[in-house]
N, C-alpha and C. Protein backbone atom coordinates (compact mmCIF):
# COMPACT_ATOMS: atom_id res chain seq x y z
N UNK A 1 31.03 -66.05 -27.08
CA UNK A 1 31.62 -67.36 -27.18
C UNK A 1 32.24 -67.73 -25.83
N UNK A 2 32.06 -68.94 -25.16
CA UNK A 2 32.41 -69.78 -24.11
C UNK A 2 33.69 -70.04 -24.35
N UNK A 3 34.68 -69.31 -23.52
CA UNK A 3 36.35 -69.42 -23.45
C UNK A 3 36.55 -71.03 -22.71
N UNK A 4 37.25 -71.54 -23.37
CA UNK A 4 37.70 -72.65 -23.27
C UNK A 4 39.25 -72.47 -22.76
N UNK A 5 39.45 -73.23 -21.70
CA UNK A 5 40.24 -73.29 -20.91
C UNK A 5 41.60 -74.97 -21.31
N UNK A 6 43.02 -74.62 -21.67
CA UNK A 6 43.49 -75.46 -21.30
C UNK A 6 44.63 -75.59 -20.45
N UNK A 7 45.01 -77.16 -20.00
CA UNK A 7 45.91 -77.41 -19.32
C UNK A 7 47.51 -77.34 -19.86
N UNK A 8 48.69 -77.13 -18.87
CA UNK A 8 49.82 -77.06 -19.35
C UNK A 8 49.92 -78.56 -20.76
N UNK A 9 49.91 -79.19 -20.50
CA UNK A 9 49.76 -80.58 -20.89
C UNK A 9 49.02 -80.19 -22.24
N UNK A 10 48.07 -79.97 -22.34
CA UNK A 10 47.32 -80.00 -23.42
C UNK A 10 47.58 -78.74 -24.10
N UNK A 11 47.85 -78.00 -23.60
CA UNK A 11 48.68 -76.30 -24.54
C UNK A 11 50.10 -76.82 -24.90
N UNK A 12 50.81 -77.84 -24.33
CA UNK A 12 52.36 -78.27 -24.74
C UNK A 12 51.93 -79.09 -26.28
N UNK A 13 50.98 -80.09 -25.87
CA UNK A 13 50.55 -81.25 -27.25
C UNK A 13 49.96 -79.97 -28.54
N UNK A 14 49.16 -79.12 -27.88
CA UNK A 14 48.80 -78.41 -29.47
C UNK A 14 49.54 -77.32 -29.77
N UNK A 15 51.21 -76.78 -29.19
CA UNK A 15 51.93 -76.23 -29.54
C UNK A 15 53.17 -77.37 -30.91
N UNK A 16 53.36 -78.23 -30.08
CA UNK A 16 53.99 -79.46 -30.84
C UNK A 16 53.45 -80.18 -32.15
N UNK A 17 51.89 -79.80 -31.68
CA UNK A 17 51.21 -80.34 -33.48
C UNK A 17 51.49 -78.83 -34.21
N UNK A 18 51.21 -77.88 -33.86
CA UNK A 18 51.77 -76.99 -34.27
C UNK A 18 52.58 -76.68 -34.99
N UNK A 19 54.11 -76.95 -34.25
CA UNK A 19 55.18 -76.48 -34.79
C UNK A 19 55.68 -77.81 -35.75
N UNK A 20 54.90 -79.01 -35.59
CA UNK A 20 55.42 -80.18 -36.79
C UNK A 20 55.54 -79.86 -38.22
N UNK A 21 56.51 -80.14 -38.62
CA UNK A 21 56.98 -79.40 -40.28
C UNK A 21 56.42 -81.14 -40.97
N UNK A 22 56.43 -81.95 -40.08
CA UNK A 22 55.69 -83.37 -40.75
C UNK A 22 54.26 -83.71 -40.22
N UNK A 23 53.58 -84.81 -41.03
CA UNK A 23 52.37 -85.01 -40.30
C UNK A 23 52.35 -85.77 -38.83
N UNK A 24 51.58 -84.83 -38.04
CA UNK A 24 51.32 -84.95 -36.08
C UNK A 24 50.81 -86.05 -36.17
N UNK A 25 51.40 -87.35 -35.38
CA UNK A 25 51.02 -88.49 -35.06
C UNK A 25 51.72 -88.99 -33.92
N UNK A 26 50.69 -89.64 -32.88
CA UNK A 26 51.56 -90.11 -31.53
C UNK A 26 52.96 -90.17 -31.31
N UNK A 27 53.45 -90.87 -32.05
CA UNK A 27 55.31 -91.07 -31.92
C UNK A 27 55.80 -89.92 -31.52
N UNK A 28 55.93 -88.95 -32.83
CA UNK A 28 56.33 -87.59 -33.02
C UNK A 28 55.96 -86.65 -32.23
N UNK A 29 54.48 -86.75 -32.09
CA UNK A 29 54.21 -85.70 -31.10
C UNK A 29 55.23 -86.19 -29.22
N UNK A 30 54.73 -87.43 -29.24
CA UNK A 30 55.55 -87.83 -28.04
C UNK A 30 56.82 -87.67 -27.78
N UNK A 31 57.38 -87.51 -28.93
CA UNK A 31 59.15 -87.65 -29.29
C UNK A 31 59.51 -86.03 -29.06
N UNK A 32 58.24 -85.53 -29.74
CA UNK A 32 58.97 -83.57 -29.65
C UNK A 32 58.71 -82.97 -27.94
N UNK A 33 57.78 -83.56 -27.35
CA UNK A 33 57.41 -83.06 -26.32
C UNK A 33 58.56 -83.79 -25.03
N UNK A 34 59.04 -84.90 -25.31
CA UNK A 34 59.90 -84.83 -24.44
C UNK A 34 61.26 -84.65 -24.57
N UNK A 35 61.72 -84.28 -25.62
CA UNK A 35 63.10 -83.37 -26.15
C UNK A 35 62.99 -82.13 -26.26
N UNK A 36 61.97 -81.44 -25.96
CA UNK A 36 61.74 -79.69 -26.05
C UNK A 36 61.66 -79.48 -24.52
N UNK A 37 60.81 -80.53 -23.55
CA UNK A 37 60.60 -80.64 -22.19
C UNK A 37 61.84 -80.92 -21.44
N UNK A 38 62.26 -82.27 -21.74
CA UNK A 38 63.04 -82.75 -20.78
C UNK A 38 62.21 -83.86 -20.06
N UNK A 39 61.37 -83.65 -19.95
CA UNK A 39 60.22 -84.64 -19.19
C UNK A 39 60.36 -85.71 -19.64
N UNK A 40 60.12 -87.01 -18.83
CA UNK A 40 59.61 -88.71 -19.31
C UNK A 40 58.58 -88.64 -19.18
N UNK A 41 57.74 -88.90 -20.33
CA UNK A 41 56.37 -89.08 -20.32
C UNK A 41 55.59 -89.93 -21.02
N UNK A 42 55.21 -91.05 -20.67
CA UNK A 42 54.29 -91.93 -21.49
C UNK A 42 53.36 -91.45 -22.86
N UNK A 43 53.95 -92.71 -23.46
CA UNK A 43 53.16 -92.79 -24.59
C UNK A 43 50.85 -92.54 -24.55
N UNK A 44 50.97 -93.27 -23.46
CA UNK A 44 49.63 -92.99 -23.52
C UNK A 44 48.85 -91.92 -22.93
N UNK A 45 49.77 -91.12 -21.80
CA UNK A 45 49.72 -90.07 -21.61
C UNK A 45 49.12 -89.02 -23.17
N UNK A 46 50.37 -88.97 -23.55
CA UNK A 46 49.87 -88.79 -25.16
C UNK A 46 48.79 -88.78 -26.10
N UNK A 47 48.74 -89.85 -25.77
CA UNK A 47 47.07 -90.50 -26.19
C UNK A 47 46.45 -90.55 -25.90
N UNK A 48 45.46 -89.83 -24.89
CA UNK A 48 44.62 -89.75 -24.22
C UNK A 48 44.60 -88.04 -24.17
N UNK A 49 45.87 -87.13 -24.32
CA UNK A 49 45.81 -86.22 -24.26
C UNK A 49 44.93 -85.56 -26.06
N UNK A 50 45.59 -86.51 -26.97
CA UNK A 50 45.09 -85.79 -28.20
C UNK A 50 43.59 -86.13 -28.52
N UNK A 51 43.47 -87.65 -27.97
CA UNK A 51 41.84 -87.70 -27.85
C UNK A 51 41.18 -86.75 -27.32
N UNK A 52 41.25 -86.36 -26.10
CA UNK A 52 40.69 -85.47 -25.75
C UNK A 52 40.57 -84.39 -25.81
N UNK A 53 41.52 -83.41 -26.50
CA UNK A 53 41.60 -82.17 -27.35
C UNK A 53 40.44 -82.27 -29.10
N UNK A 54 40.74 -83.52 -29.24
CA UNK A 54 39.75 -84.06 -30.46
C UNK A 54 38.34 -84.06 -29.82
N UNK A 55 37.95 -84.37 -28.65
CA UNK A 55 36.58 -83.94 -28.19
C UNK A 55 35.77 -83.35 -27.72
N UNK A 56 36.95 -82.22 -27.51
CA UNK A 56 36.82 -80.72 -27.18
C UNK A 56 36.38 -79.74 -28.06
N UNK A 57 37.33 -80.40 -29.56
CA UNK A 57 37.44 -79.39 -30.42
C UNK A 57 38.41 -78.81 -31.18
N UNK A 58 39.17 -79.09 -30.57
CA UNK A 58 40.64 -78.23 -30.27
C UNK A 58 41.66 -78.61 -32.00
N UNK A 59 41.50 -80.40 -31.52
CA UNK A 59 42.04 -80.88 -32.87
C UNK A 59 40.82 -81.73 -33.68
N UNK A 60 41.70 -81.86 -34.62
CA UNK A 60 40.89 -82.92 -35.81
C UNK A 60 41.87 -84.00 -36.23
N UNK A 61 41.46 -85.21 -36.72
CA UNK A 61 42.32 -86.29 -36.81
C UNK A 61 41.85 -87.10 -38.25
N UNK A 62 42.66 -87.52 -38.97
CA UNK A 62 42.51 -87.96 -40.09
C UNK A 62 43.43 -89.48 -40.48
N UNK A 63 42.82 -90.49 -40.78
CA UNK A 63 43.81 -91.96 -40.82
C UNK A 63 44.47 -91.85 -42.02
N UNK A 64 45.67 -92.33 -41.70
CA UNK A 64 46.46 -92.32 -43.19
C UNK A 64 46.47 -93.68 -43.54
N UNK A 65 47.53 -94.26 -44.55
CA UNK A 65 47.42 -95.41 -45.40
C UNK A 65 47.85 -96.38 -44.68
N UNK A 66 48.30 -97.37 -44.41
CA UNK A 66 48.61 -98.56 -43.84
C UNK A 66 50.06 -98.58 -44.56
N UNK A 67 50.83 -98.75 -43.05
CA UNK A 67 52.78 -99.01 -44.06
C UNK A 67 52.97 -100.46 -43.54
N UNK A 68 53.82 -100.92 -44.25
CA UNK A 68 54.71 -102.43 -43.87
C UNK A 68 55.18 -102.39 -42.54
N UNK A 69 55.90 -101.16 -42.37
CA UNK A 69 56.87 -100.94 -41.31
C UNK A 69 55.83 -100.69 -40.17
N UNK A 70 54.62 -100.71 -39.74
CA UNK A 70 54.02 -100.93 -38.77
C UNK A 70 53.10 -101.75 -39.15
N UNK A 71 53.11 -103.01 -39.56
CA UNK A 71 52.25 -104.12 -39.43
C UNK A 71 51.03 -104.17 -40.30
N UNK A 72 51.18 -103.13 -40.74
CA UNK A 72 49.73 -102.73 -41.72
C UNK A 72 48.82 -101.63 -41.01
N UNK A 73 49.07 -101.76 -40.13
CA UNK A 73 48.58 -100.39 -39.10
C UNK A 73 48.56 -99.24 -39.38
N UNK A 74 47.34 -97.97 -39.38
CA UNK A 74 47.41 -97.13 -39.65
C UNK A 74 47.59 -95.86 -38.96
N UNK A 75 48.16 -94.82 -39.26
CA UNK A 75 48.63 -93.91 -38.25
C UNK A 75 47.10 -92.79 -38.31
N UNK A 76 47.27 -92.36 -37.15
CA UNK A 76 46.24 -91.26 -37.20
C UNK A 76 46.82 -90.30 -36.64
N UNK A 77 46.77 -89.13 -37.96
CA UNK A 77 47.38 -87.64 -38.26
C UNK A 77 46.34 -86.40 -37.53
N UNK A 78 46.82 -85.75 -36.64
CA UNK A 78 46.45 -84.93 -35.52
C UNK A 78 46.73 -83.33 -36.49
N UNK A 79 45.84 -82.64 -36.71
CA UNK A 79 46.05 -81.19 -37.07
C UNK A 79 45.06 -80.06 -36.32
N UNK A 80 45.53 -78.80 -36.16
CA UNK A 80 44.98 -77.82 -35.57
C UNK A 80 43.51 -77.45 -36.28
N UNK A 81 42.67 -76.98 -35.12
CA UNK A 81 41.21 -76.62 -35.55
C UNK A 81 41.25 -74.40 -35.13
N UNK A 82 39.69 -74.47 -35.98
CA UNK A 82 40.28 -72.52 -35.45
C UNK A 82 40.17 -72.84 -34.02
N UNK A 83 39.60 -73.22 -33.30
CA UNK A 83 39.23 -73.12 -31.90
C UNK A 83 40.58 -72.85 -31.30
N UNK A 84 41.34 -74.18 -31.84
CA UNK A 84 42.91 -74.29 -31.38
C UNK A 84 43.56 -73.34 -31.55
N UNK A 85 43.69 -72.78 -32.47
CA UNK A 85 44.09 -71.60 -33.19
C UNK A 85 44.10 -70.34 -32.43
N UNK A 86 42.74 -70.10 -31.98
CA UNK A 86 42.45 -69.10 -30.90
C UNK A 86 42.81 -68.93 -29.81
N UNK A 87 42.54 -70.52 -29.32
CA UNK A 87 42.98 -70.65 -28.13
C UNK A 87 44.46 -70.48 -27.66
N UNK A 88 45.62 -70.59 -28.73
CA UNK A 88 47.18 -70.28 -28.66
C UNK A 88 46.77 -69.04 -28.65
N UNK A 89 46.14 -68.90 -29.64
CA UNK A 89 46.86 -67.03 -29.65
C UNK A 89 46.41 -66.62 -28.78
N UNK A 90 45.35 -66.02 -27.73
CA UNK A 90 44.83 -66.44 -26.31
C UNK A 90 45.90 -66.05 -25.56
N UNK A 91 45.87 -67.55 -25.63
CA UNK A 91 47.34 -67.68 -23.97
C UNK A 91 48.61 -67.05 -24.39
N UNK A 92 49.25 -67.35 -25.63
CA UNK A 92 50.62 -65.98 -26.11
C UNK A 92 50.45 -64.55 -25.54
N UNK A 93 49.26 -63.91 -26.17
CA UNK A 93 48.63 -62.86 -25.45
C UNK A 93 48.48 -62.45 -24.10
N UNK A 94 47.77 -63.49 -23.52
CA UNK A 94 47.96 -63.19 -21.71
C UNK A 94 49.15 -63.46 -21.37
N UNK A 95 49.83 -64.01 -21.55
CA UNK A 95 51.49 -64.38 -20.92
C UNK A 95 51.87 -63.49 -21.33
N UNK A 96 52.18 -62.62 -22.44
CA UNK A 96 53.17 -61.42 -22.97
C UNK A 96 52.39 -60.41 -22.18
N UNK A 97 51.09 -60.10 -21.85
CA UNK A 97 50.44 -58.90 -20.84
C UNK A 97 51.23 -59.55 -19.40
N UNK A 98 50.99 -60.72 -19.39
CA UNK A 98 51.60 -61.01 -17.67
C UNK A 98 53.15 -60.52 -17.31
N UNK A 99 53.54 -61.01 -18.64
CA UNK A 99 55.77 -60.71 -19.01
C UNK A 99 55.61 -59.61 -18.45
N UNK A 100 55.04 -58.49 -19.42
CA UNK A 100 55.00 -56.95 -19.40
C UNK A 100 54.76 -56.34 -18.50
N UNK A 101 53.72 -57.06 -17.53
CA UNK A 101 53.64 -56.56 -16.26
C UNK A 101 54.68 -56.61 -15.02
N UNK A 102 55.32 -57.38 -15.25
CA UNK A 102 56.11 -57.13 -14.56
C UNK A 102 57.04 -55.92 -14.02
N UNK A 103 57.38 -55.67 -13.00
CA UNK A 103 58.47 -54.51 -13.10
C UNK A 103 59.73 -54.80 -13.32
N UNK A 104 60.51 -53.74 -13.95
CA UNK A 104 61.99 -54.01 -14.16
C UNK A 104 62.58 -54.14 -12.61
N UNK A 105 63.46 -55.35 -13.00
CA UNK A 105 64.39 -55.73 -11.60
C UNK A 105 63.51 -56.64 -10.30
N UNK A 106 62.46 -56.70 -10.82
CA UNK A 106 61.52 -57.57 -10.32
C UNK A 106 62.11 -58.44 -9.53
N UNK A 107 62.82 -60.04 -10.52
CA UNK A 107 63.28 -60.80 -10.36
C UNK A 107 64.77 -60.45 -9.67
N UNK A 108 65.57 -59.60 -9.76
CA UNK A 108 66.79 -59.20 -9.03
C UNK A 108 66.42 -59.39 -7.31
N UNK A 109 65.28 -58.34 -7.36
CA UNK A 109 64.97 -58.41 -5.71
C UNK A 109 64.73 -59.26 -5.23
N UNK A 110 63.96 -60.69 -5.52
CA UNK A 110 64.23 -61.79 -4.93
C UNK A 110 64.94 -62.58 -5.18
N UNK A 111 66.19 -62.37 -5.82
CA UNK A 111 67.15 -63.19 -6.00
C UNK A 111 67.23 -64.55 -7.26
N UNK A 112 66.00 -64.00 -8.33
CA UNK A 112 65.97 -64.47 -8.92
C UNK A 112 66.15 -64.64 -10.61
């Protein structure tokens, strides 16, 4: 299988659909990523990021019902695929081999 590669950006958006205890939709996802970050980051940033995880593979997207409170407009609900799935557990994996590699006091010696 062809390892699929992602960006900080796009490993932040499918950690955040992730960890949503509600259904992943632009707002929310936008709202968790820049209160967990700190970052200002556009809405369409956003949107363009989950599209394109959706044409990768990564996610899947499903329209929900039409509410009052947005015009009749319908939201479209962002959830994890296995690919996605893999692909976290993946990068958790190499980062905890990278942690581990490190030596003790590592960071002391450069002052950090």
């Amino acid at each position: 299988m062809r390892r699929a590669f992602l960006g900080e950006f796009e490993e932040l958006v499918l950690l955040v659909v992730a960890a949503c205890t509600t259904d992943a939709y632009g707002v929310t996802i936008w709202e968790e990523i820049q209160q967990q970050t700190g970052r200002s980051i556009t809405m369409s940033a956003v949107h363009a990021t989950l599209y394109r995880l959706e044409e990768k593979g990564f996610l899947s997207s499903t329209m929900g019902g039409a509410t009052a409170e947005r015009g009749g407009r319908r939201k479209r609900f962002f959830t994890l695929t296995a690919l996605s799935v893999r692909a976290l557990n993946d990068i958790q994996e190499m980062r905890s081999r990278l942690w581990q590699a490190i030596p003790p006091g590592k960071f002391q010696l450069i002052g950090g």
